[in-house]
N, C-alpha and C. Protein backbone atom coordinates (compact mmCIF):
# COMPACT_ATOMS: atom_id res chain seq x y z
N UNK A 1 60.47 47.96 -18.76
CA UNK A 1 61.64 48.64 -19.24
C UNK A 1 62.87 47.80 -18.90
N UNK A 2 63.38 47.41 -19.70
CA UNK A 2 65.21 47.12 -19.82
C UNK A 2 66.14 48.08 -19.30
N UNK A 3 66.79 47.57 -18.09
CA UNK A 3 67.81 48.38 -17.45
C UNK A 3 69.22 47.78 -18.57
N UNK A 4 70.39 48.77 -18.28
CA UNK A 4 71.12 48.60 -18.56
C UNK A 4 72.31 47.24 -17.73
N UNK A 5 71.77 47.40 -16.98
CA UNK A 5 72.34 45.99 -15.43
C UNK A 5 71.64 44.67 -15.73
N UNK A 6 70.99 44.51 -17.18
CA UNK A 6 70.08 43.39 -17.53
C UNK A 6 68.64 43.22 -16.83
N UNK A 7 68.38 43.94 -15.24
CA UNK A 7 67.15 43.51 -15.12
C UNK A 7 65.96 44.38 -15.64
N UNK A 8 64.60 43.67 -15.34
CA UNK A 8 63.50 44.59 -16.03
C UNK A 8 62.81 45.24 -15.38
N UNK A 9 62.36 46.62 -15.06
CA UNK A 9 61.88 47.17 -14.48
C UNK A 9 60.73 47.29 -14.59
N UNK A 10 59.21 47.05 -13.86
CA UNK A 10 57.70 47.07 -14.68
C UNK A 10 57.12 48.84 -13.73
N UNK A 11 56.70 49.03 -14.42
CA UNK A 11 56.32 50.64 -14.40
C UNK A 11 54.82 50.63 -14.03
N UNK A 12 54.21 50.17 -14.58
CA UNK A 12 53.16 50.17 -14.64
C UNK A 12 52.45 48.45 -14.23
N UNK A 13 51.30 48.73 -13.39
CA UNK A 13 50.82 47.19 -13.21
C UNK A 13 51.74 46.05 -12.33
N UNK A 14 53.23 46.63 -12.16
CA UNK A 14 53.42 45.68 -11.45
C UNK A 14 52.76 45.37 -9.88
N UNK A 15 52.14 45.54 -9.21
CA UNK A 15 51.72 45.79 -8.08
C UNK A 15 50.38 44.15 -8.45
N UNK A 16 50.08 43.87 -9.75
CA UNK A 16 49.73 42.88 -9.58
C UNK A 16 50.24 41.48 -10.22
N UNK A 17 51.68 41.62 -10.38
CA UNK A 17 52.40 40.59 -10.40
C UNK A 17 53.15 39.93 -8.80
N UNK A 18 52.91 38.19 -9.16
CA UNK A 18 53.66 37.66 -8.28
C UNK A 18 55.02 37.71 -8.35
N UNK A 19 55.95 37.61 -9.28
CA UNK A 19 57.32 37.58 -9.81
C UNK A 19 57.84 38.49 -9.40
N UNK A 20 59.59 38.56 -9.20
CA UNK A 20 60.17 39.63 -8.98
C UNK A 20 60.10 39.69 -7.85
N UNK A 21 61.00 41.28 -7.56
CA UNK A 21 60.73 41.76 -5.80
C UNK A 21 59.85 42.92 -6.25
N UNK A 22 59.75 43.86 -5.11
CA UNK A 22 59.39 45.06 -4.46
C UNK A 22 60.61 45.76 -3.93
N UNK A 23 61.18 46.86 -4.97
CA UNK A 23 62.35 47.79 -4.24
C UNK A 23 61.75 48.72 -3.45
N UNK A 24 62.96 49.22 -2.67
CA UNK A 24 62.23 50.04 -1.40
C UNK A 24 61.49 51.12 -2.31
N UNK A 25 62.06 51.80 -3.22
CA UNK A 25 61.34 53.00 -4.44
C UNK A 25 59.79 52.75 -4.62
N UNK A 26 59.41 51.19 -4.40
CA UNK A 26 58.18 50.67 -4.63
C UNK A 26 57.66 49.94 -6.41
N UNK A 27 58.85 49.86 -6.86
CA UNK A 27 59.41 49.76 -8.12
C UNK A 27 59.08 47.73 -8.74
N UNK A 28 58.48 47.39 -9.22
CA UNK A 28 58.59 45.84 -9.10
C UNK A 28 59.71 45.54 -10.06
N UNK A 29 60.39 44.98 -9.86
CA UNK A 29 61.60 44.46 -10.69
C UNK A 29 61.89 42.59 -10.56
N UNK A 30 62.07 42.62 -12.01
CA UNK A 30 61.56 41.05 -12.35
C UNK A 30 63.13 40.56 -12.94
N UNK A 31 63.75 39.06 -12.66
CA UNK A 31 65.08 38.63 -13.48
C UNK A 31 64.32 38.28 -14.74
N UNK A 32 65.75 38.97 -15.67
CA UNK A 32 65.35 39.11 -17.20
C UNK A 32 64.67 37.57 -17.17
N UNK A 33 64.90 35.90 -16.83
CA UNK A 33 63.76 34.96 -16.79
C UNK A 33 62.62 35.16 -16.67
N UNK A 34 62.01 35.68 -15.59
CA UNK A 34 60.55 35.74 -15.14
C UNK A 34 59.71 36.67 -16.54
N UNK A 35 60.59 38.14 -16.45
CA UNK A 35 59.97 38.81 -17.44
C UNK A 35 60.03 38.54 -18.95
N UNK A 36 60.96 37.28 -19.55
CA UNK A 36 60.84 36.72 -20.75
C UNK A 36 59.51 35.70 -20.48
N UNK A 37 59.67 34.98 -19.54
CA UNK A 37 58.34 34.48 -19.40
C UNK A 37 56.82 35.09 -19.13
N UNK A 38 57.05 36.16 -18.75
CA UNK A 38 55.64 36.99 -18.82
C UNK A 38 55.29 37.48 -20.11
N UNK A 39 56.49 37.84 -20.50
CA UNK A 39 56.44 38.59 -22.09
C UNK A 39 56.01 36.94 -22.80
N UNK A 40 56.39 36.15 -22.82
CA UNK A 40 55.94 34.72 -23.50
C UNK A 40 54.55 34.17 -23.34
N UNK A 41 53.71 34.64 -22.02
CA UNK A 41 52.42 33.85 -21.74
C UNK A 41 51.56 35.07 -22.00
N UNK A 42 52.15 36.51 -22.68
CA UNK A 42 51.07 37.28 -22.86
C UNK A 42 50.68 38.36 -21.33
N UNK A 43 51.15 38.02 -19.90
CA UNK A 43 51.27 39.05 -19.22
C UNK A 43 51.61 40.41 -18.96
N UNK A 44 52.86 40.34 -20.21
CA UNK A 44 53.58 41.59 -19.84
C UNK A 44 54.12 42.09 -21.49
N UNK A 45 54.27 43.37 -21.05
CA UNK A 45 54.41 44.11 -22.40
C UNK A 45 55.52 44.72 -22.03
N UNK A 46 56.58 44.85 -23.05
CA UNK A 46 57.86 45.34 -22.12
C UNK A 46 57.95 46.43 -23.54
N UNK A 47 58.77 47.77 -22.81
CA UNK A 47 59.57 48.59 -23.78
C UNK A 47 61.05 49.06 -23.60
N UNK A 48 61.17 49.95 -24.40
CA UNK A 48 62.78 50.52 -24.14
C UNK A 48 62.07 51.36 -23.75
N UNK A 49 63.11 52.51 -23.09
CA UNK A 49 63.03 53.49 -22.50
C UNK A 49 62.45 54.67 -23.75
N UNK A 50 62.77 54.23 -24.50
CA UNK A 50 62.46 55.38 -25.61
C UNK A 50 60.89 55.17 -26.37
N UNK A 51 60.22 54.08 -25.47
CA UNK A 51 59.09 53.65 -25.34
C UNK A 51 58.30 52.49 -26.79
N UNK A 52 59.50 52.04 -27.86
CA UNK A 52 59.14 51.10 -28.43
C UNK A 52 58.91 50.00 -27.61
N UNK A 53 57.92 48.62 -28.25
CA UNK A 53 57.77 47.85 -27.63
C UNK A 53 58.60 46.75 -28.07
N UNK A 54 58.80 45.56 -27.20
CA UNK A 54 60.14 44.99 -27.43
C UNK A 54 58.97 43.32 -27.09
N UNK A 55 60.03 42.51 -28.52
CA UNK A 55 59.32 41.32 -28.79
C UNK A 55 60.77 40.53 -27.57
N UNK A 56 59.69 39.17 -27.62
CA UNK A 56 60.92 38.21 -26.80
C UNK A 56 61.81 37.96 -27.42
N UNK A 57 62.30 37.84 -28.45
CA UNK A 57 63.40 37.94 -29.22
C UNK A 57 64.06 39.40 -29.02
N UNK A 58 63.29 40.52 -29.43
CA UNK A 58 64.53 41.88 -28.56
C UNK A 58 64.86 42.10 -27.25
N UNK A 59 64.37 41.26 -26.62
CA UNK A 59 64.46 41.23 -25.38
C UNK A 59 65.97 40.59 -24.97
N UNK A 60 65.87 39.14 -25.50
CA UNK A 60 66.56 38.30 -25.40
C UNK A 60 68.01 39.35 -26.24
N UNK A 61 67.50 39.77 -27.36
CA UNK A 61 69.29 40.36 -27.63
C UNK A 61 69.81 41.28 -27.15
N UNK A 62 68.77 42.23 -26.35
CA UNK A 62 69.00 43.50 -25.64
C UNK A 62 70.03 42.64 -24.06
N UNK A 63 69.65 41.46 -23.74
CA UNK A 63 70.13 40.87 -22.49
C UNK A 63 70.73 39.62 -22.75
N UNK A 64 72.11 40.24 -23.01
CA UNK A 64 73.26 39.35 -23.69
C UNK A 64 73.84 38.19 -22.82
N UNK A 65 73.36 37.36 -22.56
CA UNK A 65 73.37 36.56 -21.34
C UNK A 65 72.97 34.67 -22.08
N UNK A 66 74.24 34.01 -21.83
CA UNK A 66 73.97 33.16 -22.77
C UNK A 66 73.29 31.98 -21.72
N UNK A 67 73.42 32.14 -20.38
CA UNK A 67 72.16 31.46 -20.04
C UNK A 67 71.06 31.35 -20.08
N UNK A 68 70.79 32.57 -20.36
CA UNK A 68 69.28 33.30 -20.25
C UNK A 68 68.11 31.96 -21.46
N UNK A 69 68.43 31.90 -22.24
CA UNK A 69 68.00 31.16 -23.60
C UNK A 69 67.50 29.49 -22.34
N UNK A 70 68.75 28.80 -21.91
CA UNK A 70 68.31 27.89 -21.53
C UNK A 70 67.14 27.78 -19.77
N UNK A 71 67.69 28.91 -19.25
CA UNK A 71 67.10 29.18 -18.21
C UNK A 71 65.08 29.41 -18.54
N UNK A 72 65.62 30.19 -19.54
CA UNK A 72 64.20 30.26 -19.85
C UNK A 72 63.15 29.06 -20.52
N UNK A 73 63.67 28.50 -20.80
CA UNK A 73 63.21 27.24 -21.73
C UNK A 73 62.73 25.94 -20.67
N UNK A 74 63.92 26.17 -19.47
CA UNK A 74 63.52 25.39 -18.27
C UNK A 74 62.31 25.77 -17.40
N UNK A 75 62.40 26.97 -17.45
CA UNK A 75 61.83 27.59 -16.33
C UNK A 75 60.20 27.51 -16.91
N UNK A 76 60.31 28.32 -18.53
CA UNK A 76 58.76 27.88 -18.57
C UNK A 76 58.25 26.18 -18.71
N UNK A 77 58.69 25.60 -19.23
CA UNK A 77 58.64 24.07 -18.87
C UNK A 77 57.88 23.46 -17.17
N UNK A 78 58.77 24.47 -16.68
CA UNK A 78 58.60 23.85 -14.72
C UNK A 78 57.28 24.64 -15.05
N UNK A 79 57.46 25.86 -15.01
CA UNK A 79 56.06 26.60 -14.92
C UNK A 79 54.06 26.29 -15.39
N UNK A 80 54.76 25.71 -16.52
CA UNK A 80 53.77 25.36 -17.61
C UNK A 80 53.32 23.91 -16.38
N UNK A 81 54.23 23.07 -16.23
CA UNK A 81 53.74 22.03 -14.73
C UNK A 81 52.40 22.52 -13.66
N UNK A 82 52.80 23.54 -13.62
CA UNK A 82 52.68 24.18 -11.87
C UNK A 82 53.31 23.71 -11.27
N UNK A 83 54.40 23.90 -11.33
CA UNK A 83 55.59 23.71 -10.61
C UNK A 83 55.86 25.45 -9.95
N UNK A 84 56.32 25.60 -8.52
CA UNK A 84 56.65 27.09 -8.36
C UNK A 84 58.03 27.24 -8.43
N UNK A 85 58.76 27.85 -9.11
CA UNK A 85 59.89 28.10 -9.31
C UNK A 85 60.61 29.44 -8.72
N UNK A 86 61.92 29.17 -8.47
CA UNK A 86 62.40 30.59 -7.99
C UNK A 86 64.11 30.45 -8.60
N UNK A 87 64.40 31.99 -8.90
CA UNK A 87 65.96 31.67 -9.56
C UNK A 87 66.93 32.72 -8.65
N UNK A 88 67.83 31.35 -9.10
CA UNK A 88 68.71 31.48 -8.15
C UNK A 88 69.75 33.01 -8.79
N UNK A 89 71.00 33.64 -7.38
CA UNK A 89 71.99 34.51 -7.98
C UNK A 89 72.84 33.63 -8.86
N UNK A 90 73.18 32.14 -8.57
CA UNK A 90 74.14 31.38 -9.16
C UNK A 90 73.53 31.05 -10.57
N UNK A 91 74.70 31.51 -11.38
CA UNK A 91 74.51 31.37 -12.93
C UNK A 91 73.69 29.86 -13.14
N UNK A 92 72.56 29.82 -13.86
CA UNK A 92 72.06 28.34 -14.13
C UNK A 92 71.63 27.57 -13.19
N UNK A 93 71.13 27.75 -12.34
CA UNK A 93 70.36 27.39 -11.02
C UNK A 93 69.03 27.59 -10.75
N UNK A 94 67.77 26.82 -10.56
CA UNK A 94 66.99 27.19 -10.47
C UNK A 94 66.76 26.48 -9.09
N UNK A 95 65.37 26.58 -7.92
CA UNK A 95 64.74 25.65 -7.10
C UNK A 95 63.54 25.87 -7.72
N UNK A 96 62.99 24.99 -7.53
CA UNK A 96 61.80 24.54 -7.61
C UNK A 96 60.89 23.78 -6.40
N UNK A 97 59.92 24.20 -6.02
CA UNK A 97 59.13 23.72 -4.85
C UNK A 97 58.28 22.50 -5.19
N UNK A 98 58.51 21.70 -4.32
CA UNK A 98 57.97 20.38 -4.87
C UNK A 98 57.26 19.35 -3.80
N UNK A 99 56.26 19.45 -3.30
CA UNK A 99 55.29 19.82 -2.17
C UNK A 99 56.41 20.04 -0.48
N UNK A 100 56.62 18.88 -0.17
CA UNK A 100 57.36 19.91 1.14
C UNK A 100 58.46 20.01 0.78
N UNK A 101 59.22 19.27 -0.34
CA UNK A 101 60.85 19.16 -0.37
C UNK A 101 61.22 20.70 -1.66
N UNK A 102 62.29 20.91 -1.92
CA UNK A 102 62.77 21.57 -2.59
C UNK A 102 63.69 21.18 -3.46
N UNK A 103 63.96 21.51 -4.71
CA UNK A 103 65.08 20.83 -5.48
C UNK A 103 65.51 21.75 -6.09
N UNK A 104 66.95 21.84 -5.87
CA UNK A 104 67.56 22.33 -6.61
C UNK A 104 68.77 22.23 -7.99
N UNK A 105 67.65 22.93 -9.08
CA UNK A 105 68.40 22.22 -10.14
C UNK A 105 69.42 22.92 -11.06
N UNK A 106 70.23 22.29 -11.46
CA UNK A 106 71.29 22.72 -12.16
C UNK A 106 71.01 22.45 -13.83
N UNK A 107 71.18 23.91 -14.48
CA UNK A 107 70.95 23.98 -15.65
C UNK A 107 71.65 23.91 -16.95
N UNK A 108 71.91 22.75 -17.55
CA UNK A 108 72.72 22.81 -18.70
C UNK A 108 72.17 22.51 -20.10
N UNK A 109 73.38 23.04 -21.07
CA UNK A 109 73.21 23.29 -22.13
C UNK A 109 73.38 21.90 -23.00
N UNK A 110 72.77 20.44 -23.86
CA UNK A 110 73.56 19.75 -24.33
C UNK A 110 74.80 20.10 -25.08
N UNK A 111 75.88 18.95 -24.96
CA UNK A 111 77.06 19.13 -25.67
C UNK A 111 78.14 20.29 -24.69
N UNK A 112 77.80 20.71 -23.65
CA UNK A 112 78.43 21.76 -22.88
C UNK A 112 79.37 20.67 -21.97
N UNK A 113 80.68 21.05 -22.11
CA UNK A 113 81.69 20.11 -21.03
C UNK A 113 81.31 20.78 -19.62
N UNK A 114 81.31 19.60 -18.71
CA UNK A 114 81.24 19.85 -17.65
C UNK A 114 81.93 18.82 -16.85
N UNK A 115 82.78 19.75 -15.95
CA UNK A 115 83.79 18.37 -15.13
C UNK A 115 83.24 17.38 -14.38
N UNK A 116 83.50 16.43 -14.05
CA UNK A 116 82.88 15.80 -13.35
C UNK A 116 82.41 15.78 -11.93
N UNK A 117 83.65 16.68 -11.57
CA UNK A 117 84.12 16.89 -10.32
C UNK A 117 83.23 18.62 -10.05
N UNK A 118 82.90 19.15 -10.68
CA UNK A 118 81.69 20.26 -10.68
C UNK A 118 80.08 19.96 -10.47
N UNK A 119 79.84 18.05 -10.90
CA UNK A 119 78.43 17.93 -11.07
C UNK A 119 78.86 17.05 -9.33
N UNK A 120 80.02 16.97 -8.92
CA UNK A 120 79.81 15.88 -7.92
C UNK A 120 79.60 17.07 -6.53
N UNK A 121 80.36 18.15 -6.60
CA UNK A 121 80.38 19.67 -5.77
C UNK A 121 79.02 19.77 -5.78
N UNK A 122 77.86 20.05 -7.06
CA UNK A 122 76.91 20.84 -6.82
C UNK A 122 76.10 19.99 -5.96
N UNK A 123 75.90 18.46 -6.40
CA UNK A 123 75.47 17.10 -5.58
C UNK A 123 75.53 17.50 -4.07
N UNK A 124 76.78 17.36 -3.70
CA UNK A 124 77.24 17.45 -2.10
C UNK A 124 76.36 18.67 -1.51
N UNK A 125 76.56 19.85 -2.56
CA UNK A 125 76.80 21.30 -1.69
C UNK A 125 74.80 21.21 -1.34
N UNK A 126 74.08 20.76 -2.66
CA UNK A 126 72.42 20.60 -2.72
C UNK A 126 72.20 19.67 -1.54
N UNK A 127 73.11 18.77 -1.15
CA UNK A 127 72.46 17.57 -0.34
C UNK A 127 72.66 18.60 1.44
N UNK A 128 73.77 19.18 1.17
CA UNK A 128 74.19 19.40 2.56
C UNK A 128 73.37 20.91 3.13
N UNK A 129 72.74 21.28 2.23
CA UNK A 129 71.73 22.47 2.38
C UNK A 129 70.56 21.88 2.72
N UNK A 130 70.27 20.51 2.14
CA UNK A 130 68.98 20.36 2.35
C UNK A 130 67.71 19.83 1.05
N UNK A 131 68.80 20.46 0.12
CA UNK A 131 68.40 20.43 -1.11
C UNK A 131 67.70 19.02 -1.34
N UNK A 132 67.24 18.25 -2.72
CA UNK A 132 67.45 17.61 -3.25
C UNK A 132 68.37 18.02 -4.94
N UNK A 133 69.26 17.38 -5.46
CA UNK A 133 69.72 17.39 -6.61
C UNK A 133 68.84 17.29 -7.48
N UNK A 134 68.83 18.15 -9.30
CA UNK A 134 68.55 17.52 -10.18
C UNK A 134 68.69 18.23 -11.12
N UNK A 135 69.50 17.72 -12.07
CA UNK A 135 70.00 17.96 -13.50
C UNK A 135 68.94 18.23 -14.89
N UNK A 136 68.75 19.30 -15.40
CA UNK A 136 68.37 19.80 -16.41
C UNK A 136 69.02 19.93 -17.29
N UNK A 137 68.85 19.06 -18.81
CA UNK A 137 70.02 19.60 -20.03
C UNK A 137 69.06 19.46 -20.90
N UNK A 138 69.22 20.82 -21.62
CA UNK A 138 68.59 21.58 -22.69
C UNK A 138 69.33 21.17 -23.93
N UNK A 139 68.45 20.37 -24.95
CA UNK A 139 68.74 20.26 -26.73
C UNK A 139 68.77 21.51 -27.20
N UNK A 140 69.80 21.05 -28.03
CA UNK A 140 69.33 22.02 -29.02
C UNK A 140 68.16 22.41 -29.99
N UNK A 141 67.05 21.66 -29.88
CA UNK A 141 65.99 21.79 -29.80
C UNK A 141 64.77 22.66 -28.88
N UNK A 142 65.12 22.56 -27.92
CA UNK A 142 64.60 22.94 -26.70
C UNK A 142 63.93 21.88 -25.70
N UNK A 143 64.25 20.95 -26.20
CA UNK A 143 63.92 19.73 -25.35
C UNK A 143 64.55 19.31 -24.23
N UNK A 144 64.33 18.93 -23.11
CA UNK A 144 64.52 19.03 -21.82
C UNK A 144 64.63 17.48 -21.23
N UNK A 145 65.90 17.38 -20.87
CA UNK A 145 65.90 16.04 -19.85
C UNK A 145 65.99 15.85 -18.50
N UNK A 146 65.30 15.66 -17.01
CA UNK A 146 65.59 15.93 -16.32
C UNK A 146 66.23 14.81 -15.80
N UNK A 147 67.64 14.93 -14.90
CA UNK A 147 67.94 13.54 -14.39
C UNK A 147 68.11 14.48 -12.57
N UNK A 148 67.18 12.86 -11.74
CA UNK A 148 67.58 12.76 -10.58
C UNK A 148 69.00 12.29 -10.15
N UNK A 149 69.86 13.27 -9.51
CA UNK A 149 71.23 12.87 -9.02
C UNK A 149 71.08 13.25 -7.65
N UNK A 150 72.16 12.00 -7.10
CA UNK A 150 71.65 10.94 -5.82
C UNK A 150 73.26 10.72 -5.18
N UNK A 151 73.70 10.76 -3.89
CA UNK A 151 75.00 10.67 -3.85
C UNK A 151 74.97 9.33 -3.68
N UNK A 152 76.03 8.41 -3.62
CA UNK A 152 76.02 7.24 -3.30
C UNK A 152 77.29 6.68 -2.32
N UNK A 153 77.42 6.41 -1.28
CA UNK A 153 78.60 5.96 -0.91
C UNK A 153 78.85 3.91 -0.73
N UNK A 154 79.47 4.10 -1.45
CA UNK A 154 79.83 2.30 -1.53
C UNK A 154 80.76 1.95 0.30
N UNK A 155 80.39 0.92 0.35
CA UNK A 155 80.89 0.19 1.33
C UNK A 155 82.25 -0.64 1.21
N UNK A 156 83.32 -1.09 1.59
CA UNK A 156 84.39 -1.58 1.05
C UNK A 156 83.95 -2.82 0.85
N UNK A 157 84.68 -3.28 -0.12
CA UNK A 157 84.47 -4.54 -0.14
C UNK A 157 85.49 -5.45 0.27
N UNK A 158 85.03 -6.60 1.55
CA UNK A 158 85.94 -7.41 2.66
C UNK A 158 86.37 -8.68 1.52
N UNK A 159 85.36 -9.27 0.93
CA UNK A 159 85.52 -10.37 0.32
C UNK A 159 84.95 -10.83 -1.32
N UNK A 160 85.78 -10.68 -2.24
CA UNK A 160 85.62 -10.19 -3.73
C UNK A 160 85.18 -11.86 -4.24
N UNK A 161 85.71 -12.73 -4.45
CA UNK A 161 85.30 -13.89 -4.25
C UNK A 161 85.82 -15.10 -3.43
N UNK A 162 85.05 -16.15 -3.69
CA UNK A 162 85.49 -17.35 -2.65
C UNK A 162 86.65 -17.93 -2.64
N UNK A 163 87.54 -17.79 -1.46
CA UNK A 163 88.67 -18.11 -1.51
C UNK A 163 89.93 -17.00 -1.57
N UNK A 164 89.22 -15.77 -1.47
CA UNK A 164 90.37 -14.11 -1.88
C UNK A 164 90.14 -14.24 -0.72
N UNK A 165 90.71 -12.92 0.02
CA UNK A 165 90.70 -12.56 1.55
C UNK A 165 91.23 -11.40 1.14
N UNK A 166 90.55 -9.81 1.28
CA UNK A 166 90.90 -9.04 0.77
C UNK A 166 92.20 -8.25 1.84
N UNK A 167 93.36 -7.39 2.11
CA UNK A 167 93.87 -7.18 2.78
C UNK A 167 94.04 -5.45 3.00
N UNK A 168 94.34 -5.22 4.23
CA UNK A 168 94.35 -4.44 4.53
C UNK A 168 95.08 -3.46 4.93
């Protein structure tokens, strides 16, 4: 079932899904991702409350969320790997477990501006958690590029060529 707060509530059977939590009610509740991807591999059967059944496409328009499209496209991608994935509260964020290390990746749309100074923040903030960085951008196709991002700090440079003396 489709809440009105976007997430999905499973009624029935959830007790043998991994995805999602366990509310204290005893309730399994899945982010509209996981349960577009269950509804996608054939696990899960979702309805409205008024008990029609709802395709991944009504799903997707019932949960007006314009990440949702690329999140999902990533996520089953990692999945389809065996890759274990987990999503993040931050819009477009996923980690992914990747034998002992963790990476956390940032999800974009091609053709989407993004400052520079936003991809150099998420870099720092992933490195200083622990993270590793890595960039996901979704075609408009649905095709997927992943890039490893790496901080780099340069060293000054004392002597540019023979005969300069750089000053200070």
């Amino acid at each position: 079932m489709v809440r009105g707060d976007g997430k999905v509530v499973v009624v029935k059977g959830g007790d043998r899904l991994r995805e999602g939590r366990l509310t204290a009610e005893g309730v399994r509740e899945l982010h509209p991702v996981e349960a577009a991807y269950l509804l996608y591999i054939g696990k899960l059967r979702l309805r409205e409350e008024s008990g029609r059944e709802l395709s991944l496409e009504d799903m997707f328009k019932i949960i007006r969320d314009d990440n949702l499209w690329i999140l999902f496209v990533v996520y089953t991608d990692l999945r389809r790997k065996g890759k274990r994935v987990r999503l993040s509260h931050t819009p477009r964020m996923l980690y992914v477990e990747h034998g002992d290390k963790v990476i956390e990746m940032l999800v974009l749309e091609e053709n989407t501006m993004v400052p520079s100074t936003d991809i150099v923040e998420f870099v720092r903030r992933a490195i200083s958690r622990g993270f590793e960085p890595m960039i996901a951008v979704v075609d408009m196709y649905g095709d997927i590029t992943y890039y490893e991002v790496s901080k780099i700090s340069f060293k000054p440079i004392e002597r540019v060529w023979p005969g300069y003396e750089a000053t200070s």
